[in-house]
Structure formats: structure tokens, C-alpha cells
PDB file of N, CA and C in Angstrom:
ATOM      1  N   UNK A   1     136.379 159.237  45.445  1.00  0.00           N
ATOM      2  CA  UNK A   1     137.213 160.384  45.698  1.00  0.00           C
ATOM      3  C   UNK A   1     137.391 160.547  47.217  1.00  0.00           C
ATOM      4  N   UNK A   2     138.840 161.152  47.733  1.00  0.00           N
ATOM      5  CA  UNK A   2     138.844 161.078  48.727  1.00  0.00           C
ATOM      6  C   UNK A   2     138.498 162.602  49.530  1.00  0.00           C
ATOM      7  N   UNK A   3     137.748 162.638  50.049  1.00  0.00           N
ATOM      8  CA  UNK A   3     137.220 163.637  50.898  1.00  0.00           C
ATOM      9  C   UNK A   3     138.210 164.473  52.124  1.00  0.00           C
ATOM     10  N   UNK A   4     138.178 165.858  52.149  1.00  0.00           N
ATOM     11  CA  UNK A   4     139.146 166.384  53.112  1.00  0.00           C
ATOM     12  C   UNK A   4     138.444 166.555  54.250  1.00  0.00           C
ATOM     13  N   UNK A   5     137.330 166.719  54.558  1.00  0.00           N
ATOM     14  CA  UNK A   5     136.740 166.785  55.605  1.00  0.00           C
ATOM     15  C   UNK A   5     135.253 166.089  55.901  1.00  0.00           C
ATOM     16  N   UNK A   6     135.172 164.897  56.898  1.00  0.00           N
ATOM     17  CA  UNK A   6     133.864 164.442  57.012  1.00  0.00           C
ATOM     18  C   UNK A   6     133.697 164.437  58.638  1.00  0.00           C
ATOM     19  N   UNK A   7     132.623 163.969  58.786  1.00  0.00           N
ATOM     20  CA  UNK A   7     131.838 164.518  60.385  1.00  0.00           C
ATOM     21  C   UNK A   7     131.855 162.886  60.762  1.00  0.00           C
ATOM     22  N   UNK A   8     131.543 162.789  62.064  1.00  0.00           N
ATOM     23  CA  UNK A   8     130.976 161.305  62.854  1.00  0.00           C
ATOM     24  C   UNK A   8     129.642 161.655  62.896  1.00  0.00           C
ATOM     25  N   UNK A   9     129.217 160.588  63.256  1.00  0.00           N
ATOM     26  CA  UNK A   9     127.434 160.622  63.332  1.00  0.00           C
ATOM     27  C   UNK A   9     126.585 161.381  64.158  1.00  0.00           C
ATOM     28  N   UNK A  10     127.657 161.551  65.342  1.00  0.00           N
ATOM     29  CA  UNK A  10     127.224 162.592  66.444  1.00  0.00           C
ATOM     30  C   UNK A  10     127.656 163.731  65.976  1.00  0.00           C
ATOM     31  N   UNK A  11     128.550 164.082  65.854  1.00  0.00           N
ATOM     32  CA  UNK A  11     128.654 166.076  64.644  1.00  0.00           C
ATOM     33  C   UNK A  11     127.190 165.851  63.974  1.00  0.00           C
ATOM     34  N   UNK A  12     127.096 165.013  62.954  1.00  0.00           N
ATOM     35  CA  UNK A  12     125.954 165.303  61.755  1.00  0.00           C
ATOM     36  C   UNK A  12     124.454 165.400  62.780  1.00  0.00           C
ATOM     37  N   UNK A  13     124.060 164.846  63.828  1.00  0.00           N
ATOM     38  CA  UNK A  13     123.574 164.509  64.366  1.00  0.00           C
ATOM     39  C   UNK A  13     123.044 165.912  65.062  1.00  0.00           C
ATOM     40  N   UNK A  14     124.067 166.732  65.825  1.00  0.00           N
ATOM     41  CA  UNK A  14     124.116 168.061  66.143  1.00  0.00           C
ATOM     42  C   UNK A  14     124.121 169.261  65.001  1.00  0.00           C
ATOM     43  N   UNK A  15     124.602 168.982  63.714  1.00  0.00           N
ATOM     44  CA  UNK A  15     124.608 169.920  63.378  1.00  0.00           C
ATOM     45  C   UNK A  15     123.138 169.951  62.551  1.00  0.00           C
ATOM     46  N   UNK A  16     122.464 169.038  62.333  1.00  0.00           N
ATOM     47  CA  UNK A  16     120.598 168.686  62.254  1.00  0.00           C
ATOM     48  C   UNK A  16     119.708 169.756  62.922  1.00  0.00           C
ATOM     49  N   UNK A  17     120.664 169.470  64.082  1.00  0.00           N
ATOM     50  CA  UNK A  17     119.378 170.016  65.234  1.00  0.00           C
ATOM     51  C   UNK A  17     119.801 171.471  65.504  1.00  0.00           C
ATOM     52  N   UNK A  18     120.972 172.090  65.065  1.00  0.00           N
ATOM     53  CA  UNK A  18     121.511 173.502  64.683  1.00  0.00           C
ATOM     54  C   UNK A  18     120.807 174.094  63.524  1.00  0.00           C
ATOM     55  N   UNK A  19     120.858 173.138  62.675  1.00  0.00           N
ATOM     56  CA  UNK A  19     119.966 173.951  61.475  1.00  0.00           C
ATOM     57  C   UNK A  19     118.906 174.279  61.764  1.00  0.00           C
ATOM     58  N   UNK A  20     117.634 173.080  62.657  1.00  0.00           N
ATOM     59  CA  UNK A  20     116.732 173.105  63.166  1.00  0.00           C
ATOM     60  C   UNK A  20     116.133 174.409  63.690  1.00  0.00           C
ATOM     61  N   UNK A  21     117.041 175.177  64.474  1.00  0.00           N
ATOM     62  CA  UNK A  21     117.241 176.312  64.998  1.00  0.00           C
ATOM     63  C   UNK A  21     117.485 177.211  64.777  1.00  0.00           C
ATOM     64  N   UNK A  22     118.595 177.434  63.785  1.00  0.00           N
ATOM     65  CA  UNK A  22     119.153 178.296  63.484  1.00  0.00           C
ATOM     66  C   UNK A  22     119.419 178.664  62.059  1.00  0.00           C
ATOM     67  N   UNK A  23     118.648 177.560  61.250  1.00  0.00           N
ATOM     68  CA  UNK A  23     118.760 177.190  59.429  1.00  0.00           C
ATOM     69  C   UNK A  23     120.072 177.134  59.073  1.00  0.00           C
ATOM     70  N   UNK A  24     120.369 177.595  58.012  1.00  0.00           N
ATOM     71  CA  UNK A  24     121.601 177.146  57.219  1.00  0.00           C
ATOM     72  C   UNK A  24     122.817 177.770  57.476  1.00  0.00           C
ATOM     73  N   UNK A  25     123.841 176.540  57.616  1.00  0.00           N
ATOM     74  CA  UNK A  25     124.994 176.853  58.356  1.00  0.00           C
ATOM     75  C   UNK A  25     126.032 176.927  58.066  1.00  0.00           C
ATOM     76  N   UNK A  26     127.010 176.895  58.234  1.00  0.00           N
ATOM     77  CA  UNK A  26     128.788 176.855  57.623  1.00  0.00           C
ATOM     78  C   UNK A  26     129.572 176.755  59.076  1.00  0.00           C
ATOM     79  N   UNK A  27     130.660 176.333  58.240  1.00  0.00           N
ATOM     80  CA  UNK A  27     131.960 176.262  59.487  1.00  0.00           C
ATOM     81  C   UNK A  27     133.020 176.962  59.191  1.00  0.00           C
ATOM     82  N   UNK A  28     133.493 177.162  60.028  1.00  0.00           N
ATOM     83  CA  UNK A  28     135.418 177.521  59.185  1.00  0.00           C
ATOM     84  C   UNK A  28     136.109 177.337  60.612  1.00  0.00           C
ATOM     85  N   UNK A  29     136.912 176.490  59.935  1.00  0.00           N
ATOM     86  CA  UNK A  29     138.455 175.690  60.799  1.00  0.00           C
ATOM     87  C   UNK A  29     139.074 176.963  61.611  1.00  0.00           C
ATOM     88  N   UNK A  30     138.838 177.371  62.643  1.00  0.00           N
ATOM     89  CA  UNK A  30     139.170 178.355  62.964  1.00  0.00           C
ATOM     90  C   UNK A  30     141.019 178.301  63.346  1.00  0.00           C
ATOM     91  N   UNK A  31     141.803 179.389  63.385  1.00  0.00           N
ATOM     92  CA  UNK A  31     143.225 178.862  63.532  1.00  0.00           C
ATOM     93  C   UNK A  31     143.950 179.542  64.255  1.00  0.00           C
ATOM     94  N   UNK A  32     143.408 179.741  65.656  1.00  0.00           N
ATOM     95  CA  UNK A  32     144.187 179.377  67.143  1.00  0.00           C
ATOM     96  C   UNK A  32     143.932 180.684  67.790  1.00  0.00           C
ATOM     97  N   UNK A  33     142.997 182.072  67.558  1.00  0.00           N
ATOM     98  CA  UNK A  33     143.392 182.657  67.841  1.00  0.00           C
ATOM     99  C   UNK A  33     141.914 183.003  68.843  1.00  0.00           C
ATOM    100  N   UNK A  34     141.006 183.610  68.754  1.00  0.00           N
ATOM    101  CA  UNK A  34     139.682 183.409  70.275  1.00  0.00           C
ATOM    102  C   UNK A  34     139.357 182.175  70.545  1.00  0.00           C
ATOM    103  N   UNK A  35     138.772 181.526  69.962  1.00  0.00           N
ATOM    104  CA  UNK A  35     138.527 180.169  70.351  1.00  0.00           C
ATOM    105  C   UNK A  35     139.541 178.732  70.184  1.00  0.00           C
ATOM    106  N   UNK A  36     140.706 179.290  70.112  1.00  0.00           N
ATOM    107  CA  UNK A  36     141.630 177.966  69.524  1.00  0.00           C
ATOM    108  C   UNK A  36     141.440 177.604  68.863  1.00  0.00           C
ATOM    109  N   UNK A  37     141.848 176.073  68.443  1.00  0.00           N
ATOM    110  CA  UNK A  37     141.892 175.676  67.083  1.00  0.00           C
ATOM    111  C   UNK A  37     140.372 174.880  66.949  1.00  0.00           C
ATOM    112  N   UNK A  38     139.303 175.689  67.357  1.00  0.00           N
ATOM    113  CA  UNK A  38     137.950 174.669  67.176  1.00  0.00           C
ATOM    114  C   UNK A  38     137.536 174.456  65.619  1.00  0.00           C
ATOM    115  N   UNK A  39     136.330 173.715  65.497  1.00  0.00           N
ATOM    116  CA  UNK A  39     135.836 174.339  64.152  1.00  0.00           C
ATOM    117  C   UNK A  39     134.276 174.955  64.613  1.00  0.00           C
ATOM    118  N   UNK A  40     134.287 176.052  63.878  1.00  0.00           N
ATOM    119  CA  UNK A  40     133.750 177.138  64.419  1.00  0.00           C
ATOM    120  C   UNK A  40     132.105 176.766  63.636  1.00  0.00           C
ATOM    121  N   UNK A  41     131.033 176.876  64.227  1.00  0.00           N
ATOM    122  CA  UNK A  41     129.879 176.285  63.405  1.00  0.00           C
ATOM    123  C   UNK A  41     128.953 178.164  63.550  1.00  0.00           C
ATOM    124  N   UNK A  42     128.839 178.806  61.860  1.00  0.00           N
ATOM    125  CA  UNK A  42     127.934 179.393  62.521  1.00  0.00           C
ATOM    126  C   UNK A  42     126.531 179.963  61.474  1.00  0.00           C
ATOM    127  N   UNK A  43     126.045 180.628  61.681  1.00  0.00           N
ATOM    128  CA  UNK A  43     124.575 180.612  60.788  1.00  0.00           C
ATOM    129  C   UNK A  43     125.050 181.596  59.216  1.00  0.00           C
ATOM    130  N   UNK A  44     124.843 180.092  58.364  1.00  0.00           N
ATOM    131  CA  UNK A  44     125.336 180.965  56.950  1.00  0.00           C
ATOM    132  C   UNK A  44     125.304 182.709  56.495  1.00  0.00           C
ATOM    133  N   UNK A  45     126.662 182.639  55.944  1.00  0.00           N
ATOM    134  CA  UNK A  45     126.477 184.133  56.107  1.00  0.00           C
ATOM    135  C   UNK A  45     127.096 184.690  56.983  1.00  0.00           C
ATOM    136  N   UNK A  46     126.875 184.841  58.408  1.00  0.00           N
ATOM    137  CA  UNK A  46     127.729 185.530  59.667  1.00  0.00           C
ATOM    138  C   UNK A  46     129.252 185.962  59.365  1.00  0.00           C
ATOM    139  N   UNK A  47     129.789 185.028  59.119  1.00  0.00           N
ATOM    140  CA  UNK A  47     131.069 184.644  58.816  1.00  0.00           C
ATOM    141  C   UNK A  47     131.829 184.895  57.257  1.00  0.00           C
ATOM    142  N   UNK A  48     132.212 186.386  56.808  1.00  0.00           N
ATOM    143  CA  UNK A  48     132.603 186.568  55.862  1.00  0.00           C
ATOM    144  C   UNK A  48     133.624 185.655  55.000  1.00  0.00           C
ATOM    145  N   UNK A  49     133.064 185.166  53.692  1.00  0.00           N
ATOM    146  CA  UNK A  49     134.532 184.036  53.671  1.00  0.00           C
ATOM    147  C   UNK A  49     135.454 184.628  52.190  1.00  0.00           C
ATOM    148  N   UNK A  50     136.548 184.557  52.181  1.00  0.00           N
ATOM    149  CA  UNK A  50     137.031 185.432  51.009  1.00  0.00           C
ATOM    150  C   UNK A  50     138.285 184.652  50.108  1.00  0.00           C
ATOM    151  N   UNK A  51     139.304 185.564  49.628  1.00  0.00           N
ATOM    152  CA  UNK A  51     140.316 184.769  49.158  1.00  0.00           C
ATOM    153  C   UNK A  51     141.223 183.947  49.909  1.00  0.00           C
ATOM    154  N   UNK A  52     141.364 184.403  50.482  1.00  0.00           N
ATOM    155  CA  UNK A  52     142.179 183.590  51.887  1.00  0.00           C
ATOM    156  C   UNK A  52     141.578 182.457  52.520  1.00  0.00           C
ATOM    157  N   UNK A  53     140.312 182.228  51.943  1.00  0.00           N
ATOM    158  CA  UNK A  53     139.605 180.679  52.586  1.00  0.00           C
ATOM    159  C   UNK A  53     139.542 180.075  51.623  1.00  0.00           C
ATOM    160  N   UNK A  54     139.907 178.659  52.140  1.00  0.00           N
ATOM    161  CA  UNK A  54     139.560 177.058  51.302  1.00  0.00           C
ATOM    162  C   UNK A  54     138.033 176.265  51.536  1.00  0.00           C
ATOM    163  N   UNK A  55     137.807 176.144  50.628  1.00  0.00           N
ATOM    164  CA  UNK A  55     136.234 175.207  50.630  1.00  0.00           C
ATOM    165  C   UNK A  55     136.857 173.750  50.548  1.00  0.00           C
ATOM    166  N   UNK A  56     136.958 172.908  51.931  1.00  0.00           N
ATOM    167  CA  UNK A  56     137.497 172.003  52.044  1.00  0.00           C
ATOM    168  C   UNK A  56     136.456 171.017  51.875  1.00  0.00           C
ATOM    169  N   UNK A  57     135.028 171.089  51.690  1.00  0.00           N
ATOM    170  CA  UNK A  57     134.169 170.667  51.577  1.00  0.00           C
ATOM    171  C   UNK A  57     133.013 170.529  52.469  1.00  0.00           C
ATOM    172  N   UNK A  58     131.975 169.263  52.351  1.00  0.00           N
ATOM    173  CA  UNK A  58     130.754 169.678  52.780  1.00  0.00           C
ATOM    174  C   UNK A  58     130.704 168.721  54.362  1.00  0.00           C
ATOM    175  N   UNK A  59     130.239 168.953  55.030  1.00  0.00           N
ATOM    176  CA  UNK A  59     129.782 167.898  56.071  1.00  0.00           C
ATOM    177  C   UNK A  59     128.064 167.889  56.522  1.00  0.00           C
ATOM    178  N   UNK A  60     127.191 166.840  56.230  1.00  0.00           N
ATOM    179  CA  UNK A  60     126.289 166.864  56.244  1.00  0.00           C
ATOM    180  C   UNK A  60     125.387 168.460  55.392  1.00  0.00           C
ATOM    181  N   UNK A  61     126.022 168.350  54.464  1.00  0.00           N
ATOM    182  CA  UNK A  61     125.737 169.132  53.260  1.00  0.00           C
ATOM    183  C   UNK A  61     125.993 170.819  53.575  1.00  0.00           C
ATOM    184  N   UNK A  62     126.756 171.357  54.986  1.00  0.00           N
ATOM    185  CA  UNK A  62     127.364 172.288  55.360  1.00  0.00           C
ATOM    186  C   UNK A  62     128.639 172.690  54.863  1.00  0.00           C
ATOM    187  N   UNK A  63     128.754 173.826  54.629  1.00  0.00           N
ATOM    188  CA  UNK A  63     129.876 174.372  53.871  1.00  0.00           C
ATOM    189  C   UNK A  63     131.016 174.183  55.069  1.00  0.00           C
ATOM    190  N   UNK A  64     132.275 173.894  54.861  1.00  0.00           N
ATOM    191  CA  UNK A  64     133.623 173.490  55.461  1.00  0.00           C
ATOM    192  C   UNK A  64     134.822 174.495  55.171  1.00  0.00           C
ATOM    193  N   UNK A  65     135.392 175.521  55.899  1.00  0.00           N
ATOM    194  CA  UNK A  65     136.428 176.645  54.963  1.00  0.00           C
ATOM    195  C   UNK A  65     137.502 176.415  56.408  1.00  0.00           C
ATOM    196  N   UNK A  66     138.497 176.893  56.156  1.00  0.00           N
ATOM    197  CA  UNK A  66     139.915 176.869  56.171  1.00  0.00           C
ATOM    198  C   UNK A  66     140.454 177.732  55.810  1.00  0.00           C
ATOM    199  N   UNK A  67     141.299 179.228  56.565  1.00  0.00           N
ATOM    200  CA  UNK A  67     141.824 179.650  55.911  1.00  0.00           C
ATOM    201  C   UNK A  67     143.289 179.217  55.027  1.00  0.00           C
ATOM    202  N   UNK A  68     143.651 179.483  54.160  1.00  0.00           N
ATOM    203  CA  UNK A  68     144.747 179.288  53.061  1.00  0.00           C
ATOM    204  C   UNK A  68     145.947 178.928  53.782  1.00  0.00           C
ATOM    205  N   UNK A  69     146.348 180.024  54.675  1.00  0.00           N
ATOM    206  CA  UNK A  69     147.587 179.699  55.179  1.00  0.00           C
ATOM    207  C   UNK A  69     147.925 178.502  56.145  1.00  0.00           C
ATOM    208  N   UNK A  70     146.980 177.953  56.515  1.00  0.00           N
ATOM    209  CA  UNK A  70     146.157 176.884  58.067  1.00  0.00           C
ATOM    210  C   UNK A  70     146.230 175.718  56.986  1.00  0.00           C
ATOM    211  N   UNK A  71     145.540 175.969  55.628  1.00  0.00           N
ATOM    212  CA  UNK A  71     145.500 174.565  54.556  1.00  0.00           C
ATOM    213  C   UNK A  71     146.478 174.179  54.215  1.00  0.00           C
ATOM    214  N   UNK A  72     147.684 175.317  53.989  1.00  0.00           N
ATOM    215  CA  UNK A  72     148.780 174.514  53.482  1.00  0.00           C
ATOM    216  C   UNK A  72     149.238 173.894  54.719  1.00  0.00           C
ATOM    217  N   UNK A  73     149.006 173.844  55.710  1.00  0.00           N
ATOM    218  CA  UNK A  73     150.021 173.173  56.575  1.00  0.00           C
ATOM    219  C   UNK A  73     149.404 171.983  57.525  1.00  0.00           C
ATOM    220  N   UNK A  74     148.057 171.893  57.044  1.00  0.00           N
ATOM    221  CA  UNK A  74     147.010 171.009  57.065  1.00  0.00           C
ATOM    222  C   UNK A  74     146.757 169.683  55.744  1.00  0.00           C
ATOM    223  N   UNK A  75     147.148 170.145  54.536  1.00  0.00           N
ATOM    224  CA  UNK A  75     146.793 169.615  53.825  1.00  0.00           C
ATOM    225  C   UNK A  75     146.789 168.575  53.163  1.00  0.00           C
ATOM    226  N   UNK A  76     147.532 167.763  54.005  1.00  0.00           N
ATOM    227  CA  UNK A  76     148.570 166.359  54.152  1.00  0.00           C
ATOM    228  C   UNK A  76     147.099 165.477  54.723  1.00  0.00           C
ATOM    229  N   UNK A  77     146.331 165.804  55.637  1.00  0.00           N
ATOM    230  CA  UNK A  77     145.684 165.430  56.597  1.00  0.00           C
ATOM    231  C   UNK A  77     144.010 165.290  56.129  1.00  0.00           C
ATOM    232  N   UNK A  78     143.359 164.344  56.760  1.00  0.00           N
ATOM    233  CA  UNK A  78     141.759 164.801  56.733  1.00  0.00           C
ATOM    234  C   UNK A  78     141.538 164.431  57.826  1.00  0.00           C
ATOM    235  N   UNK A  79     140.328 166.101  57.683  1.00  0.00           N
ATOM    236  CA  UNK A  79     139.718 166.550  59.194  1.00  0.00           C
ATOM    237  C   UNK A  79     138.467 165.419  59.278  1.00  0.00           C
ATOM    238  N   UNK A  80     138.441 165.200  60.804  1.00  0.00           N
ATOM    239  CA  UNK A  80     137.237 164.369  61.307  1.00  0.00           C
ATOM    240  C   UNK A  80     136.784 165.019  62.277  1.00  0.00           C
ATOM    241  N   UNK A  81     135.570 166.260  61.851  1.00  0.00           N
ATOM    242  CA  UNK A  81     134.827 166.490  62.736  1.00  0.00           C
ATOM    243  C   UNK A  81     134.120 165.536  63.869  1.00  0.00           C
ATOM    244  N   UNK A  82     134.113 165.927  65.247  1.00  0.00           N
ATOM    245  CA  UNK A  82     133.398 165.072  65.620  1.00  0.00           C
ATOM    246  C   UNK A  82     132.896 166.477  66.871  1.00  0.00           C
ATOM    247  N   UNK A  83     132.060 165.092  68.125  1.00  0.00           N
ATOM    248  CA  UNK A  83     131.485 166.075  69.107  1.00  0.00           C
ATOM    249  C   UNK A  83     131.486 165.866  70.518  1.00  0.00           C
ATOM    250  N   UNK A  84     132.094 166.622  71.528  1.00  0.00           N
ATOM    251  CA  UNK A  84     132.051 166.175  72.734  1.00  0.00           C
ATOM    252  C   UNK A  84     131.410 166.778  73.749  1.00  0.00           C
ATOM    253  N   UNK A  85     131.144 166.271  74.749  1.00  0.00           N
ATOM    254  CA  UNK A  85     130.235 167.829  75.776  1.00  0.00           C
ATOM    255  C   UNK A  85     131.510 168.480  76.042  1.00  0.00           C
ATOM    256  N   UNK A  86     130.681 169.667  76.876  1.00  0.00           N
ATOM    257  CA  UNK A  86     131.451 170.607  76.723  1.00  0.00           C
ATOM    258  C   UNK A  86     131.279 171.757  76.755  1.00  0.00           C
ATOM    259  N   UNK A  87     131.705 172.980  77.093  1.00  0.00           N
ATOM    260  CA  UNK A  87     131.551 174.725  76.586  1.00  0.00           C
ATOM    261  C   UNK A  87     132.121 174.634  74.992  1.00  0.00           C
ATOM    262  N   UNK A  88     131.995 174.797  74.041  1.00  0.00           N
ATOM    263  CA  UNK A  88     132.099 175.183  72.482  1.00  0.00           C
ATOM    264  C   UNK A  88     132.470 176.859  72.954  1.00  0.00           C
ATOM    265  N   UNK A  89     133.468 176.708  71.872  1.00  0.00           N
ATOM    266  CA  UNK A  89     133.777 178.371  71.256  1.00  0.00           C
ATOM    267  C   UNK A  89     132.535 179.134  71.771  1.00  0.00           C
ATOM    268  N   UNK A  90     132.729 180.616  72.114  1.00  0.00           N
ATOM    269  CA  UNK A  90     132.338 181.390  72.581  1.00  0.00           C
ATOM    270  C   UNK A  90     131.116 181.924  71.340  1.00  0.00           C
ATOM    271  N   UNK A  91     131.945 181.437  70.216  1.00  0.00           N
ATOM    272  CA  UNK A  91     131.497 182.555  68.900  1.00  0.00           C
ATOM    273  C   UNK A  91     130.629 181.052  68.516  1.00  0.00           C
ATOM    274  N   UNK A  92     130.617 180.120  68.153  1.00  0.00           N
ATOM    275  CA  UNK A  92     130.262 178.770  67.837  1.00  0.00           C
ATOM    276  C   UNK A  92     128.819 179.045  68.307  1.00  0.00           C
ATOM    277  N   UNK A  93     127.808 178.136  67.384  1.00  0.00           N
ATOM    278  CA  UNK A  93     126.241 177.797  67.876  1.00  0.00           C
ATOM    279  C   UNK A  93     125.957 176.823  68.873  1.00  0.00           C
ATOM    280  N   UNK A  94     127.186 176.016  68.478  1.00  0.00           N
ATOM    281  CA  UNK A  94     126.946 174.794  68.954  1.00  0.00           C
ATOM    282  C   UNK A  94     127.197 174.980  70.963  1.00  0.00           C
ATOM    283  N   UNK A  95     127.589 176.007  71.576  1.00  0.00           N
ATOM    284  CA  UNK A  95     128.021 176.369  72.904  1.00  0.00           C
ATOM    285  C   UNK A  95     127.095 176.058  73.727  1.00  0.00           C
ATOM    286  N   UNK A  96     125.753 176.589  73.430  1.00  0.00           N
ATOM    287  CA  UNK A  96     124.450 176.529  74.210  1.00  0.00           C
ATOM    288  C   UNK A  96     123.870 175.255  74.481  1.00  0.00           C
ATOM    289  N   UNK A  97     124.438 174.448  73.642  1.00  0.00           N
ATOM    290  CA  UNK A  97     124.125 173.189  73.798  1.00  0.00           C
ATOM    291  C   UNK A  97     124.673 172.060  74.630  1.00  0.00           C
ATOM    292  N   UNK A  98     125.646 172.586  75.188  1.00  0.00           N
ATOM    293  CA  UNK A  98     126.845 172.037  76.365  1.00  0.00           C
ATOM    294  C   UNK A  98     127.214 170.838  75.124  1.00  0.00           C
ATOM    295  N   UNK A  99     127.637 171.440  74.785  1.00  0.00           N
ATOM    296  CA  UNK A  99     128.437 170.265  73.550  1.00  0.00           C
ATOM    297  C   UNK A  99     129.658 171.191  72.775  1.00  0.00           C
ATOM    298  N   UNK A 100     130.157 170.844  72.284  1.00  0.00           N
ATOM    299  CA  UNK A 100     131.540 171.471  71.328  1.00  0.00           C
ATOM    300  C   UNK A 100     131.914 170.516  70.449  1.00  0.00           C
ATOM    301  N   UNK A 101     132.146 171.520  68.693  1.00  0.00           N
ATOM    302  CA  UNK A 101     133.049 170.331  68.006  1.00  0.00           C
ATOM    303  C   UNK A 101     134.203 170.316  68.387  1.00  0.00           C
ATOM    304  N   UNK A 102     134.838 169.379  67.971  1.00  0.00           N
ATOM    305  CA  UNK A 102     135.883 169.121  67.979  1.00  0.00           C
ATOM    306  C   UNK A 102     137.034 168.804  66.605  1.00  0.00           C
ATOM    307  N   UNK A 103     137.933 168.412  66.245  1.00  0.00           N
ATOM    308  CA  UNK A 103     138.840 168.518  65.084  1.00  0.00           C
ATOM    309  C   UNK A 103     139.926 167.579  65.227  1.00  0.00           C
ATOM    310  N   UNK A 104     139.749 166.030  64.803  1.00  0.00           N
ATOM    311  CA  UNK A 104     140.707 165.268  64.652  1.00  0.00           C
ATOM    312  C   UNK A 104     141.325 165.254  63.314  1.00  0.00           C
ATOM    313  N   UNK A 105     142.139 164.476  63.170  1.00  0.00           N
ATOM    314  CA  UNK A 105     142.735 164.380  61.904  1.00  0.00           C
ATOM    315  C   UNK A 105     143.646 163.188  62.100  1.00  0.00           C
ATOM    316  N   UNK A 106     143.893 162.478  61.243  1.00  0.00           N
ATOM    317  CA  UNK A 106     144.800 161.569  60.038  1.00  0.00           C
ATOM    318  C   UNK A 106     145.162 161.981  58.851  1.00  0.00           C
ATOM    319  N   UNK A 107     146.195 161.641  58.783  1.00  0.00           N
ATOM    320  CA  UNK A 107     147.427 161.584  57.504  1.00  0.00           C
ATOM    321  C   UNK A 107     146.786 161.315  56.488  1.00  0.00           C
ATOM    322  N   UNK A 108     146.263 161.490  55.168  1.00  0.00           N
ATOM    323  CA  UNK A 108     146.731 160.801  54.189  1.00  0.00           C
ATOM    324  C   UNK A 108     146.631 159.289  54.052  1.00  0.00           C
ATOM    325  N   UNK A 109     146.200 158.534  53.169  1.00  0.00           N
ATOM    326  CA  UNK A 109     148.074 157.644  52.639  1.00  0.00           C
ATOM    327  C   UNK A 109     148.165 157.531  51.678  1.00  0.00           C
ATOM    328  N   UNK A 110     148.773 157.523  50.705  1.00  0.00           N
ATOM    329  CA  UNK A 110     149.469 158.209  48.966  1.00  0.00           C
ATOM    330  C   UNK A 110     148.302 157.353  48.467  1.00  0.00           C
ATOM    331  N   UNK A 111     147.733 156.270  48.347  1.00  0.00           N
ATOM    332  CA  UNK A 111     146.224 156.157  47.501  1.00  0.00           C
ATOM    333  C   UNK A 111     145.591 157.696  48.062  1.00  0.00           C
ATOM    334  N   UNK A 112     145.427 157.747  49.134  1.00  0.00           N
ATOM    335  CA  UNK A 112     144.598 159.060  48.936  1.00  0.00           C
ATOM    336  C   UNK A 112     144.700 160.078  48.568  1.00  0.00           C
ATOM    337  N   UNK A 113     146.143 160.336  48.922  1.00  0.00           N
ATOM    338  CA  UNK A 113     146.584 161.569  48.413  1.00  0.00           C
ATOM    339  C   UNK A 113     146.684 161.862  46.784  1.00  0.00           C
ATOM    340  N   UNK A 114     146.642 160.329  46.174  1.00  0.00           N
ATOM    341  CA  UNK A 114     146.313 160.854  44.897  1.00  0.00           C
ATOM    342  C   UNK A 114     145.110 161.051  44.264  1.00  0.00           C
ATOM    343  N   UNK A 115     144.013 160.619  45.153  1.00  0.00           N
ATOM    344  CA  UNK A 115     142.613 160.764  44.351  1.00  0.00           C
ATOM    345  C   UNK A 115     142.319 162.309  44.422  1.00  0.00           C
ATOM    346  N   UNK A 116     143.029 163.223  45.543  1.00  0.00           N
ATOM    347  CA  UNK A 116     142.316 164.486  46.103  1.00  0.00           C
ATOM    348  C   UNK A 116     142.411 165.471  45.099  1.00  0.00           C
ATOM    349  N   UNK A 117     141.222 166.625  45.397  1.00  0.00           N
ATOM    350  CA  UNK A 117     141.143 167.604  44.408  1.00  0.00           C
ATOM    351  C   UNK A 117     142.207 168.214  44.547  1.00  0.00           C
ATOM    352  N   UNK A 118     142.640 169.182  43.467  1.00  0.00           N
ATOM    353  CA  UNK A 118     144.009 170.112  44.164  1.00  0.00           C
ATOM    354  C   UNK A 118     143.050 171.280  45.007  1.00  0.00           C
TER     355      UNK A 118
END
């Protein structure tokens, strides 16, 4: 099955040593408005998630959300978390660490697009 969102080894790598710290975590694709378009990492829970968010899935067994309106116009695509130094989002865990995720993406290609969940 094809997956909408997976991490590089350095995300999974950081977000280890976040849990480490800070226990169990979540993200949500944040969409452009305090921190730009980061993905936002923060301690499960903090972060109310409701009808308007997509569970795009897991990365290193962390919950992945998106709000609805951001998915449809995303949804062509899979996200590739990854990690660079850096200042991170203000609101993000990952800041203190002079590191930041980051949010690539690729297309699709119609094999994939047909294995995906709706």
C-alpha cells in the first residue's frame, strides 16, 4: 500500500530523541499561517485535532494530520518529512534543538494513486 506520508532517517532519528523528552507525539501539516507551511511536531494532545483534520498517517509510529482543506489540494502528492538545521517553528519541539522539519513532496504516479486509501 502506498503511504501518504513517510519520514527520512534523520526526521525518525529526531523525532526518537523528542519522544525521549517529551513522550508521545503528533504532527499536523501546518498551512501557512505562524509558522508557514512547516510540519509542526508537538507533545500528544497539545494540539486539538477535529473534523477538519486528515490522519494522513504514521511516521515512525507518530500520528500525521492535515487539515481537510490543505488535503484536498495536497492530495495528489506524498509528503517526505525530512530534517535540516535550523530555527523550527516557534510552536514546534523540534526548535530547541537547532534543527527544523521540513516538508517535501512528489506526485503520485497512477500505480500509486491507485493503491491509496480514500
Amino acid at each position: 500500500m502506498t503511504e501518504r506520508v513517510v519520514a527520512t532517517a534523520a526526521a525518525l532519528a529526531l523525532i526518537r530523541q523528542l519522544e525521549k523528552k517529551h513522550g508521545p507525539l503528533m504532527f499536523h501539516q501546518s498551512g501557512g499561517c505562524c509558522d508557514g507551511s512547516s510540519p509542526m511536531c508537538y507533545p500528544e494532545g497539545d494540539l486539538l485535532v477535529g473534523d477538519q483534520d486528515v490522519l494522513l498517517g504514521h511516521i515512525g509510529g507518530v500520528p500525521f494530520y492535515m487539515m481537510r482543506s490543505q488535503f484536498d489540494y495536497w492530495k495528489h502528492t506524498q509528503l517526505i518529512i525530512d530534517v535540516v538545521d535550523g530555527r523550527g517553528g516557534m510552536f514546534s519541539l523540534e526548535g530547541v534543538e537547532g534543527k527544523r522539519f521540513l516538508t517535501r513532496s512528489r506526485a503520485f504516479t497512477p500505480e500509486e494513486t491507485a493503491q491509496l486509501q480514500p
